[in-house]
Protein backbone atom coordinates (compact mmCIF):
# COMPACT_ATOMS: atom_id res chain seq x y z
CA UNK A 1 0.00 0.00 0.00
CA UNK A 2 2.96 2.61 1.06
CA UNK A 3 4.54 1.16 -2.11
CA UNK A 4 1.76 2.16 -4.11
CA UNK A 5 1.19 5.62 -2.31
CA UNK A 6 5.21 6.48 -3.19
CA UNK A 7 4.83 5.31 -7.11
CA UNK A 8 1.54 7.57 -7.27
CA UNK A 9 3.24 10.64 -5.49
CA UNK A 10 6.36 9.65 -7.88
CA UNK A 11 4.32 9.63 -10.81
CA UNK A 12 4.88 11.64 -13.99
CA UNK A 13 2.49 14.64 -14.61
CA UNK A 14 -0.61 13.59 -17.39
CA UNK A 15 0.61 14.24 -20.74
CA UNK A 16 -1.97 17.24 -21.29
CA UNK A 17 -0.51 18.88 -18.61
CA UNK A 18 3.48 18.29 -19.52
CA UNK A 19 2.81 19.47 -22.96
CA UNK A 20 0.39 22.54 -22.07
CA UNK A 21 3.74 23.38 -19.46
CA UNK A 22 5.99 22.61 -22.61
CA UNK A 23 3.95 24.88 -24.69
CA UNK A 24 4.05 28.00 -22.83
CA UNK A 25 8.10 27.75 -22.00
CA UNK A 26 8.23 27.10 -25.75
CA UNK A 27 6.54 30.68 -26.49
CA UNK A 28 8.21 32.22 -23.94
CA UNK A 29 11.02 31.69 -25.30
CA UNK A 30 10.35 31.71 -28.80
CA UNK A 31 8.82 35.33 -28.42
CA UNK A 32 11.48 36.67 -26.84
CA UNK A 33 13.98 35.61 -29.70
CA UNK A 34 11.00 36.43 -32.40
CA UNK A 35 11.67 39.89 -30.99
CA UNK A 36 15.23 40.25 -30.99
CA UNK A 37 15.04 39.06 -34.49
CA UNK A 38 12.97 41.71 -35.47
CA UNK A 39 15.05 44.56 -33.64
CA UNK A 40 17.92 43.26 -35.18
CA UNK A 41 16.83 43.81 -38.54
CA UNK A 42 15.23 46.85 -37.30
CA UNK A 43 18.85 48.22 -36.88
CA UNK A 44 20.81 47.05 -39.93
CA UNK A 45 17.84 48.37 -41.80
CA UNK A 46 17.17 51.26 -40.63
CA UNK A 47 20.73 52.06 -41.08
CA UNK A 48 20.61 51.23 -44.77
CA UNK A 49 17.63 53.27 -45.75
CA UNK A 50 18.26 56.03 -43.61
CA UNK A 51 22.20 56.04 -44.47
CA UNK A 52 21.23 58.73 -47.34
CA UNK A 53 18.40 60.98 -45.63
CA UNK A 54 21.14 61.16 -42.13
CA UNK A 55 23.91 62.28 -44.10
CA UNK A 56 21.98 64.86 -45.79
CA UNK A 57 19.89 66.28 -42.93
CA UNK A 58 22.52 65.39 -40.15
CA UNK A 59 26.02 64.97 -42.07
CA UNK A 60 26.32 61.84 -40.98
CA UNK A 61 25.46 58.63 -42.44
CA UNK A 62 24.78 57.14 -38.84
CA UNK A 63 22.74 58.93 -36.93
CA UNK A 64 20.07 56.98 -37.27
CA UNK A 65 22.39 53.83 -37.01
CA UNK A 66 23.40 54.53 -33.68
CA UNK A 67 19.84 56.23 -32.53
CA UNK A 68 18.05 52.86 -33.49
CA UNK A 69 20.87 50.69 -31.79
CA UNK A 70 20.70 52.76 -28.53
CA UNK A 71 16.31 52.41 -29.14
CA UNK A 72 16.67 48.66 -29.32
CA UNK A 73 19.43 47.98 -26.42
CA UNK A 74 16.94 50.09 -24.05
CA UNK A 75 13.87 47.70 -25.42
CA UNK A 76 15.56 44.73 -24.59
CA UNK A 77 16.29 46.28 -20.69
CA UNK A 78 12.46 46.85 -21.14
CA UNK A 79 11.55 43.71 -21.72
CA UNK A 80 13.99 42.32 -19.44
CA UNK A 81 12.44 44.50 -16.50
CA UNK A 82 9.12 44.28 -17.20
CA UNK A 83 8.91 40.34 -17.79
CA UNK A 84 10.65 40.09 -14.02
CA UNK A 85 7.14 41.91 -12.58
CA UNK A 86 4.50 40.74 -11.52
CA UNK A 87 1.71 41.78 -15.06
CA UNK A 88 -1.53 42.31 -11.71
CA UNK A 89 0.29 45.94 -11.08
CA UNK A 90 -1.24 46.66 -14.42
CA UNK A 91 -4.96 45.40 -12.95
CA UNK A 92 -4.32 48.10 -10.14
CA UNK A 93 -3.26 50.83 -12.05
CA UNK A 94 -4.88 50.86 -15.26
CA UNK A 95 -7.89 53.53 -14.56
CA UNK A 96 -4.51 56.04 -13.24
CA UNK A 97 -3.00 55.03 -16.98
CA UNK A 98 -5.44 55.53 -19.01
CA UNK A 99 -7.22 59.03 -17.12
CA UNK A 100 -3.59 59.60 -17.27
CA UNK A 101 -3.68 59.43 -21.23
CA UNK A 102 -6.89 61.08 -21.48
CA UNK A 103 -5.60 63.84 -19.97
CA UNK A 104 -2.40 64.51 -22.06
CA UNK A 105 -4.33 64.26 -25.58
CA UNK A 106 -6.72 66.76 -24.32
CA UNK A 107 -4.11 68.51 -23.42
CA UNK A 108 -2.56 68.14 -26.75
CA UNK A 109 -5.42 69.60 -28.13
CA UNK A 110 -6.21 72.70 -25.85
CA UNK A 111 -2.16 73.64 -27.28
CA UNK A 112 -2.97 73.06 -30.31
CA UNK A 113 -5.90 75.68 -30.20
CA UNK A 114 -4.35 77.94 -28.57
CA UNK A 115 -1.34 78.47 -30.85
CA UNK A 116 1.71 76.78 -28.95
CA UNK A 117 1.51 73.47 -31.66
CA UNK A 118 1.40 73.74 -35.18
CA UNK A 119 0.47 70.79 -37.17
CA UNK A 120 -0.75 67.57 -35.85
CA UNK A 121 -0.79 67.55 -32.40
CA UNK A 122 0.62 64.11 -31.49
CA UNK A 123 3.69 64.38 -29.45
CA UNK A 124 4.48 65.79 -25.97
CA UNK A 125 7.70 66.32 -24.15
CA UNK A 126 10.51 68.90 -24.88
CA UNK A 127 14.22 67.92 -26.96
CA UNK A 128 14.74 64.29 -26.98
CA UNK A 129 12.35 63.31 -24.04
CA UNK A 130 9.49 63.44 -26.30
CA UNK A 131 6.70 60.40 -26.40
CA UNK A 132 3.58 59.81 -29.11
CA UNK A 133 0.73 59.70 -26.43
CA UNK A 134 -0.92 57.76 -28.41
CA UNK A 135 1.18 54.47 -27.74
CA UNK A 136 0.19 55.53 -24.11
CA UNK A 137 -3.44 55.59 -24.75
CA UNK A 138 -3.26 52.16 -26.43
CA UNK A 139 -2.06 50.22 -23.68
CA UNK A 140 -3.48 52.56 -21.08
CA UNK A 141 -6.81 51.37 -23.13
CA UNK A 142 -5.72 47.81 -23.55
CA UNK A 143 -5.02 47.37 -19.93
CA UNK A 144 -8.48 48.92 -18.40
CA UNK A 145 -10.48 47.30 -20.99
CA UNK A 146 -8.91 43.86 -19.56
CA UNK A 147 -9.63 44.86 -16.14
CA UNK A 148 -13.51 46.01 -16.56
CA UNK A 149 -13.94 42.95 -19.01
CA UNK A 150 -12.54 40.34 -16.23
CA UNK A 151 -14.35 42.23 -13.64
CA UNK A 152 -17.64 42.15 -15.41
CA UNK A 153 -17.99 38.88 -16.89
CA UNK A 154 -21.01 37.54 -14.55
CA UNK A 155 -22.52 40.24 -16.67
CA UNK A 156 -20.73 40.98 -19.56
CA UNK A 157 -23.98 40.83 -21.65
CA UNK A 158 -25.46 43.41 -20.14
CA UNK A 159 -25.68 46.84 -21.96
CA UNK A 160 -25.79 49.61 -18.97
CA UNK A 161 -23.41 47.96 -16.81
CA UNK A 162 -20.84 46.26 -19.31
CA UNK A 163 -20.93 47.57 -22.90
CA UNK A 164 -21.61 51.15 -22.32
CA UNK A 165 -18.99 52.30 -19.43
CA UNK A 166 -16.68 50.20 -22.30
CA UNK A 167 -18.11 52.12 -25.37
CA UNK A 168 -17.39 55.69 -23.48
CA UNK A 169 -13.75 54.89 -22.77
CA UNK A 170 -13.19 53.73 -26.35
CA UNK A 171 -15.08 57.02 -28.08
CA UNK A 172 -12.97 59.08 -25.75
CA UNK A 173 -9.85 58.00 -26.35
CA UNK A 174 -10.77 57.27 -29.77
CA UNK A 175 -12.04 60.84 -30.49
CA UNK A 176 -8.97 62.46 -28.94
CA UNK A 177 -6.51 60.97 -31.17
CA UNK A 178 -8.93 61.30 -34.35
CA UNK A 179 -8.94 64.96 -32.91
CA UNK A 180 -5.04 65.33 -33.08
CA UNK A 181 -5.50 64.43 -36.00
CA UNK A 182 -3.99 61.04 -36.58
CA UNK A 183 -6.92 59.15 -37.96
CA UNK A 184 -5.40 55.74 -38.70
CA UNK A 185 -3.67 55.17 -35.43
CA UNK A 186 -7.68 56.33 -34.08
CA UNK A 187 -9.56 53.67 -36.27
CA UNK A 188 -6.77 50.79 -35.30
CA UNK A 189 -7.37 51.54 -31.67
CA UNK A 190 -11.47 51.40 -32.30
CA UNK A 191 -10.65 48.17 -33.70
CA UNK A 192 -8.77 47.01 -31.41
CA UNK A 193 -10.81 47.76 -28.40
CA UNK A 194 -13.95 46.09 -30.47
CA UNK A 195 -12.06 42.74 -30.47
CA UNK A 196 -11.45 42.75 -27.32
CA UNK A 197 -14.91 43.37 -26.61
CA UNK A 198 -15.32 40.41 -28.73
CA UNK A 199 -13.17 38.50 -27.01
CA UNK A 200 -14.31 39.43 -23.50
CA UNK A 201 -18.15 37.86 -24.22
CA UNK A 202 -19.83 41.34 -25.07
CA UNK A 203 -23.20 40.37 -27.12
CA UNK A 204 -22.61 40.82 -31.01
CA UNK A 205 -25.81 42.69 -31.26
CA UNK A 206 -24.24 45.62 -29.44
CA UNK A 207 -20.92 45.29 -31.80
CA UNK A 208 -22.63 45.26 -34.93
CA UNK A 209 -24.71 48.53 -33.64
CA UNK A 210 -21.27 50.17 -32.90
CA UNK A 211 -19.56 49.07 -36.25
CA UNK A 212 -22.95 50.69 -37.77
CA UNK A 213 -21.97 53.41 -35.89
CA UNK A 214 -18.20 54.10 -36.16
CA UNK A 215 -17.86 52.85 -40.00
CA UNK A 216 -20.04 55.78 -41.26
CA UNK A 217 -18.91 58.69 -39.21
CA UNK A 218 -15.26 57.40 -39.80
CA UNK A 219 -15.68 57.33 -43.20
CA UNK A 220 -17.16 60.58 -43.16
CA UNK A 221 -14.13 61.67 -41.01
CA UNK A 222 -11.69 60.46 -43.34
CA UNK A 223 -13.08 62.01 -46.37
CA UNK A 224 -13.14 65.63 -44.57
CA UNK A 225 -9.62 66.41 -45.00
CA UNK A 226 -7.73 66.74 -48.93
CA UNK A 227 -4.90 65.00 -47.76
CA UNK A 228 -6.54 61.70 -47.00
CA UNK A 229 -8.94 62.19 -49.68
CA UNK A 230 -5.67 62.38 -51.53
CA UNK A 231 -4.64 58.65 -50.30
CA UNK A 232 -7.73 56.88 -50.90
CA UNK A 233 -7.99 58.26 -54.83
CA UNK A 234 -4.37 56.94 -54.81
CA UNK A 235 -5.37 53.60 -53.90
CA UNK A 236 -8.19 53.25 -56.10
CA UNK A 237 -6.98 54.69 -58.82
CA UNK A 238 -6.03 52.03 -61.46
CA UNK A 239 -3.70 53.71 -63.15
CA UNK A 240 0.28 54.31 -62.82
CA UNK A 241 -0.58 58.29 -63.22
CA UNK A 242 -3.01 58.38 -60.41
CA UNK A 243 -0.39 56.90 -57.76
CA UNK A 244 1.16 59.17 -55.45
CA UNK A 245 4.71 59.54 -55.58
CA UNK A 246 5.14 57.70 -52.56
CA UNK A 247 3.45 54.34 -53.57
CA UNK A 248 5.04 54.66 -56.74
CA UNK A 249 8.35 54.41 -55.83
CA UNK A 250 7.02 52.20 -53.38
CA UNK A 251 6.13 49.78 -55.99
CA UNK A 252 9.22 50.03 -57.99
CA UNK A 253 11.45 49.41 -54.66
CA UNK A 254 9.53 46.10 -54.38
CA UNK A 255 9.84 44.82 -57.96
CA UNK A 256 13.41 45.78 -57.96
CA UNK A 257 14.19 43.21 -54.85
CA UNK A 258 12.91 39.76 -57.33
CA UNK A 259 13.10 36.59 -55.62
CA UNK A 260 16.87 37.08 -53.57
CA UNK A 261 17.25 40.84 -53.64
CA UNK A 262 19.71 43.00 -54.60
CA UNK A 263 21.94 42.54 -51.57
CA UNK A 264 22.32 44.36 -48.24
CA UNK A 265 23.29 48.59 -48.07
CA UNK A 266 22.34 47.84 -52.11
CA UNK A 267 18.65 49.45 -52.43
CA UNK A 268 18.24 52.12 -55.03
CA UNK A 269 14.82 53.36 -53.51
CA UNK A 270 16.37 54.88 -50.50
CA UNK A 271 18.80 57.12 -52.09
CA UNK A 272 16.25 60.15 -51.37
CA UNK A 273 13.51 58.29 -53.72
CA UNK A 274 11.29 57.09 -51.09
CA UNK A 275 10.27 58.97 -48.45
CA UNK A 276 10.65 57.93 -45.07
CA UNK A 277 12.46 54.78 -45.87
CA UNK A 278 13.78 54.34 -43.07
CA UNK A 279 10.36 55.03 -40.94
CA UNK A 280 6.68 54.65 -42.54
CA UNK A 281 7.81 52.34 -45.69
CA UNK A 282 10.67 50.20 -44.25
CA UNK A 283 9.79 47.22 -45.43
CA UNK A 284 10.01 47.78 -48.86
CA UNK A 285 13.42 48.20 -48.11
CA UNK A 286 13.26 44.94 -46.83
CA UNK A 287 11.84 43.66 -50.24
CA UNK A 288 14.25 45.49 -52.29
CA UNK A 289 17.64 44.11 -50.74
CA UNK A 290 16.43 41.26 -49.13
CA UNK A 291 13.64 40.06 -52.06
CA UNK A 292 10.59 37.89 -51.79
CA UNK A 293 11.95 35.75 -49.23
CA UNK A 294 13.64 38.26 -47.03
CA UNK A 295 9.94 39.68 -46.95
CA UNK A 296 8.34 36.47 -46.51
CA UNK A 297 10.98 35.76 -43.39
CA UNK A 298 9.89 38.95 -41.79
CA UNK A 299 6.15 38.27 -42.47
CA UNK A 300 6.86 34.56 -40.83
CA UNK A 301 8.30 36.51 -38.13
CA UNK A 302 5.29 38.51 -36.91
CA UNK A 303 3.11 35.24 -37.56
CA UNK A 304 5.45 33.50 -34.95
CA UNK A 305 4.47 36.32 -32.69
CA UNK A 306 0.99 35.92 -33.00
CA UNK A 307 1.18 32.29 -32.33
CA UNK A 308 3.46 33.14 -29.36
CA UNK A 309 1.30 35.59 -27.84
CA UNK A 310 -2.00 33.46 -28.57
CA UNK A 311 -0.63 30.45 -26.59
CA UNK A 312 0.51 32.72 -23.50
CA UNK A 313 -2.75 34.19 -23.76
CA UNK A 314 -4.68 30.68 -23.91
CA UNK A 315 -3.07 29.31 -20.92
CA UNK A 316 -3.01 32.52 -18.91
CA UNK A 317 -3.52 32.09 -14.80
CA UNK A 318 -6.39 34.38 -14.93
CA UNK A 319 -9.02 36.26 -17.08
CA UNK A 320 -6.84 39.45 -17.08
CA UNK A 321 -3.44 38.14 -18.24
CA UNK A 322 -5.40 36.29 -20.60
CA UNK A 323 -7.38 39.82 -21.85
CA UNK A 324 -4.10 41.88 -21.51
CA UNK A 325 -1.89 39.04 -23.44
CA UNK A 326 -4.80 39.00 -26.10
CA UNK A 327 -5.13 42.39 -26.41
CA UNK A 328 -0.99 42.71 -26.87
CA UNK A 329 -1.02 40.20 -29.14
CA UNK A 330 -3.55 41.95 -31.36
CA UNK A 331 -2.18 45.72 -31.64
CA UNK A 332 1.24 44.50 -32.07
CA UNK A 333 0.69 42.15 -34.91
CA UNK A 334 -2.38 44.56 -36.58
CA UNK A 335 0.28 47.21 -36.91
CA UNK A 336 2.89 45.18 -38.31
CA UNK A 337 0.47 43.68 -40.95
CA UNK A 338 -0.82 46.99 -41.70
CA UNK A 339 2.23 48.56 -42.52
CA UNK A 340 3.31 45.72 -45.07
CA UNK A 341 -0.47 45.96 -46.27
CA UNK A 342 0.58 49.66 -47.14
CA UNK A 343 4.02 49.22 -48.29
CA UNK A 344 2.66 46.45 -50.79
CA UNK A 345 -0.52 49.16 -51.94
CA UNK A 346 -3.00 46.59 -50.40
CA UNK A 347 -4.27 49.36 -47.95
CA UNK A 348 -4.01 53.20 -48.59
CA UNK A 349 -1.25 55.02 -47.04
CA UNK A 350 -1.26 55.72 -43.42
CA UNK A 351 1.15 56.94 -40.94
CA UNK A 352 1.42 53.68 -39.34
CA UNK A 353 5.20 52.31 -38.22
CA UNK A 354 6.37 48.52 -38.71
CA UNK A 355 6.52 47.36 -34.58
CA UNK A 356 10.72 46.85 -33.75
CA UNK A 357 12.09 47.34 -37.40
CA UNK A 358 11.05 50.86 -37.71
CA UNK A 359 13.06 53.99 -36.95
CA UNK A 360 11.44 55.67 -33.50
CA UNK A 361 12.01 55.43 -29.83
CA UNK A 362 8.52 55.78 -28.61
CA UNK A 363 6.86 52.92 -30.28
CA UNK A 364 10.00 50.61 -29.53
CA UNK A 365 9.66 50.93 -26.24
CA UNK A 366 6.13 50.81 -25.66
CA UNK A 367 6.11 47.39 -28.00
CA UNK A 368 9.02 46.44 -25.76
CA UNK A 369 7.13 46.82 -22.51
CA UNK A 370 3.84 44.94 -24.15
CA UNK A 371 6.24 41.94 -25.07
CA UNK A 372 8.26 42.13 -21.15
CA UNK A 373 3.84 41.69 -19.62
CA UNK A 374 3.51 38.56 -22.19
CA UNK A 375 6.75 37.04 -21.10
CA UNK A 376 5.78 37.92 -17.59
CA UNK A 377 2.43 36.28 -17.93
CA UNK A 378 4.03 33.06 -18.70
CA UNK A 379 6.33 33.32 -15.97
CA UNK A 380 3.79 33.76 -13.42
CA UNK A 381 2.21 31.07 -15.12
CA UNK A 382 4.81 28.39 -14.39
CA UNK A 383 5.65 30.20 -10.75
CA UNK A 384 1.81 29.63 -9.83
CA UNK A 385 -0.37 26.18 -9.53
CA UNK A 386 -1.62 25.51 -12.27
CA UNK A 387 -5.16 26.03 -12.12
CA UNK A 388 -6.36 29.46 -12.46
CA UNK A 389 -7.22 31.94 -10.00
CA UNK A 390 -10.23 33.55 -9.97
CA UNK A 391 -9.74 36.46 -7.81
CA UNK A 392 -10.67 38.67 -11.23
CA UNK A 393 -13.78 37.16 -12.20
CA UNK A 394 -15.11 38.90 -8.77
CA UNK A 395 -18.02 41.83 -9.67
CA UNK A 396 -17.19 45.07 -10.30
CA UNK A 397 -18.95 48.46 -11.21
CA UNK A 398 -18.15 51.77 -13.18
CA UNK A 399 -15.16 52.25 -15.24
C-alpha cells in the first residue's frame, strides 16, 4: 500500500498537462527571440535606408544607425524588467494610466488651439524626451479594458453595466486621437478595443450597432480632410498616373528586390527616392535588398508572434493576463500587418510604423514593454499552480 502511495506521489504529470507546461516555455522563449530578431533587422535596416536621408539632414550617415541601436538595447532592458514583474500591477493601475492618457491628448489639443503646436498635435515632451501619447493611450486602453472585461464577466452581456462604461472609454480616447489628428492610429485603436470586446463575451448585437456606428462617421471623417482624400484616390486609382509619388516608388522598390534581392546597403529606392524609408515604408526596403523571401521571413516573423502571444494568452492564470496578453497580441501584430499591407498598396497610405524594425524610440519601447507583460504572464504562469485563479472574475462596477 505505502509502495503504491510512493509510485503515485512519484508519478509523472498527465501528458496534457506536460505538454500545455511545454507549450508556454516554448513561447516564452520563442517570443522573446521572435523579438530580438525583429530589432535586429530593425537596426541594420534602418541604417541602410536612412544612411542617405542622415547624411543629408545630419552629415552623418549614422545617426540613425546609432539612434536605433541605442532604441533597441533600451527595449531589450524593457523587456527584461518588465517580464521580471508581476503583469496584476497593471490590474491596479490601469484607470490612473489611461485618465492619465486622457488627460495629455486633451491637453494636446487645448495647445494646439491655442497656438503653442502647429500641425498635428501628437507628441508631448521637450528635446529628446518626447513620447507619441498615443502608444500611451493604447495600452493605457488595452489594460483597463482587460480589467472592466474580467471584472464584469457575470454580466458581460449586459448593456448599462458592461458595454456602455466600455463604449465611453473607447469614443474618448478614440475621439482624442482622431482629434489630433492622426486618424489611422484612431480607427486601429477602435478596432482594437472592439475585439477585445469580442473576445471578452460582449453580445454581437451591441458590436454590430457600434460598427454601424463608427464605419459611417469614420468614413465621413476620413473624407473631410484633402490630404486623406488624396490617399484613398491613390489607392483606387487604377492607373500608374493616379499613384502618389510615394506608392510609386514604393512599388518600384519592391519589384526591384525579385526573388533574392539586390543585396544588403544595395537598395536604389532609398537614395532620397522614397520617403521615409527608413520610418513609414521600411519594409520595402526589406523587399528590395532582401527580395521575396527576405519579406516572406519577416512576415513569418510577426506570424510566430501571433502564435506566441495566442498560446501565452490561452493558458493565462487568470481572465486578465489572458485579456491583456490578447489584447498585446492583437495591436502588435495589426500594426505590423498593416504597414506591409501599405508598403505592398494593399491598404491606402497611413502613418502607421512597422513594430521593432522601424526607426522611432517611442513605439519601440512601448512594443518592448507589451512583449516584457507577455513574457511575464508566462512566468507567473509556471511560478503559480496551475489552475487558475479567480480572484478577477469577482463583480465590479463603473469604469
Amino acid at each position: 500500500m505505502i509502495h503504491n502511495a510512493k509510485e503515485i506521489g512519484n508519478a509523472e504529470p498527465p501528458p496534457a498537462l506536460s505538454a500545455q507546461s511545454q507549450g508556454e516555455v516554448i513561447a516564452g522563449k520563442l517570443l522573446l527571440l521572435v523579438v530580438t530578431m525583429l530589432m535586429c533587422i530593425g537596426v541594420v535596416v534602418v541604417y541602410s535606408s536612412g544612411a542617405g536621408w542622415a547624411e543629408n539632414k545630419f552629415s552623418s550617415s549614422e545617426y540613425f544607425l546609432w539612434r536605433q541601436l541605442a532604441f533597441s538595447l533600451l527595449g531589450i532592458v524593457t523587456i527584461i524588467v518588465f517580464a521580471r514583474l508581476d503583469y496584476h500591477v497593471f490590474r491596479k493601475t490601469s484607470k490612473l494610466f489611461l485618465l492619465a492618457s486622457i488627460f495629455l491628448l486633451t491637453l494636446l489639443l487645448l495647445l494646439k488651439m491655442v497656438g503653442l503646436i502647429s500641425g498635428a498635435a501628437r507628441w508631448i515632451g521637450y528635446g529628446p524626451m518626447k513620447f507619441q501619447v498615443s502608444d500611451l493611450a493604447k495600452y493605457a486602453l488595452i489594460f483597463h479594458f482587460s480589467t472592466l472585461i474580467s471584472e464584469k464577466q457575470r454580466y458581460i452581456e449586459d448593456f448599462h453595466d458592461s458595454f456602455l462604461p466600455l463604449l465611453i472609454l473607447l469614443l474618448t480616447v478614440v475621439s482624442l486621437i482622431a482629434l489630433e489628428p492622426n486618424f489611422s492610429t484612431a480607427a486601429l485603436i477602435a478596432i482594437i478595443g472592439v475585439i477585445m470586446m469580442f473576445i471578452g463575451g460582449v453580445k454581437l448585437k451591441y458590436l454590430f450597432s457600434l460598427l454601424g456606428l463608427l464605419i459611417p462617421i469614420g468614413a465621413a471623417y476620413a473624407l473631410s480632410a484633402n490630404y486623406r482624400m488624396e490617399r484613398i484616390n491613390s489607392f483606387f486609382s487604377g492607373t500608374e498616373k493616379g499613384l502618389s509619388y510615394q506608392v510609386l516608388q514604393a512599388l518600384i522598390g519592391l519589384g526591384n528586390g525579385g526573388l533574392f534581392g539586390l543585396g544588403i546597403g544595395a537598395s536604389k529606392q532609398r537614395e532620397l527616392y522614397l520617403p521615409l524609408s527608413y520610418n513609414d515604408f521600411v519594409f520595402v526596403v526589406i523587399g528590395e535588398e532582401y527580395g521575396l523571401v527576405g519579406a516572406l521571413v519577416v512576415i513569418s516573423l510577426f506570424v510566430g508572434f501571433f502564435i506566441c502571444g495566442l498560446i501565452i494568452a490561452k493558458h493565462a492564470p487568470d481572465n486578465f493576463g489572458r485579456y491583456v496578453a490578447s489584447g498585446i497580441t492583437i495591436a502588435i501584430v495589426f500594426f505590423a500587418f498593416i504597414n506591409i499591407a501599405v508598403a505592398c498598396h494593399l491598404l491606402p497610405t497611413t502613418g502607421v510604423a512597422l513594430p521593432f524594425i522601424s526607426y522611432g524610440g517611442t513605439a519601440l519601447i512601448f512594443n518592448s514593454l507589451g512583449v516584457g507583460i507577455l513574457i511575464s504572464i508566462s512566468r507567473h504562469k509556471k511560478r503559480n499552480h496551475p489552475e487558475r485563479s479567480s480572484s478577477d472574475d469577482e463583480s465590479g462596477g463603473g469604469i
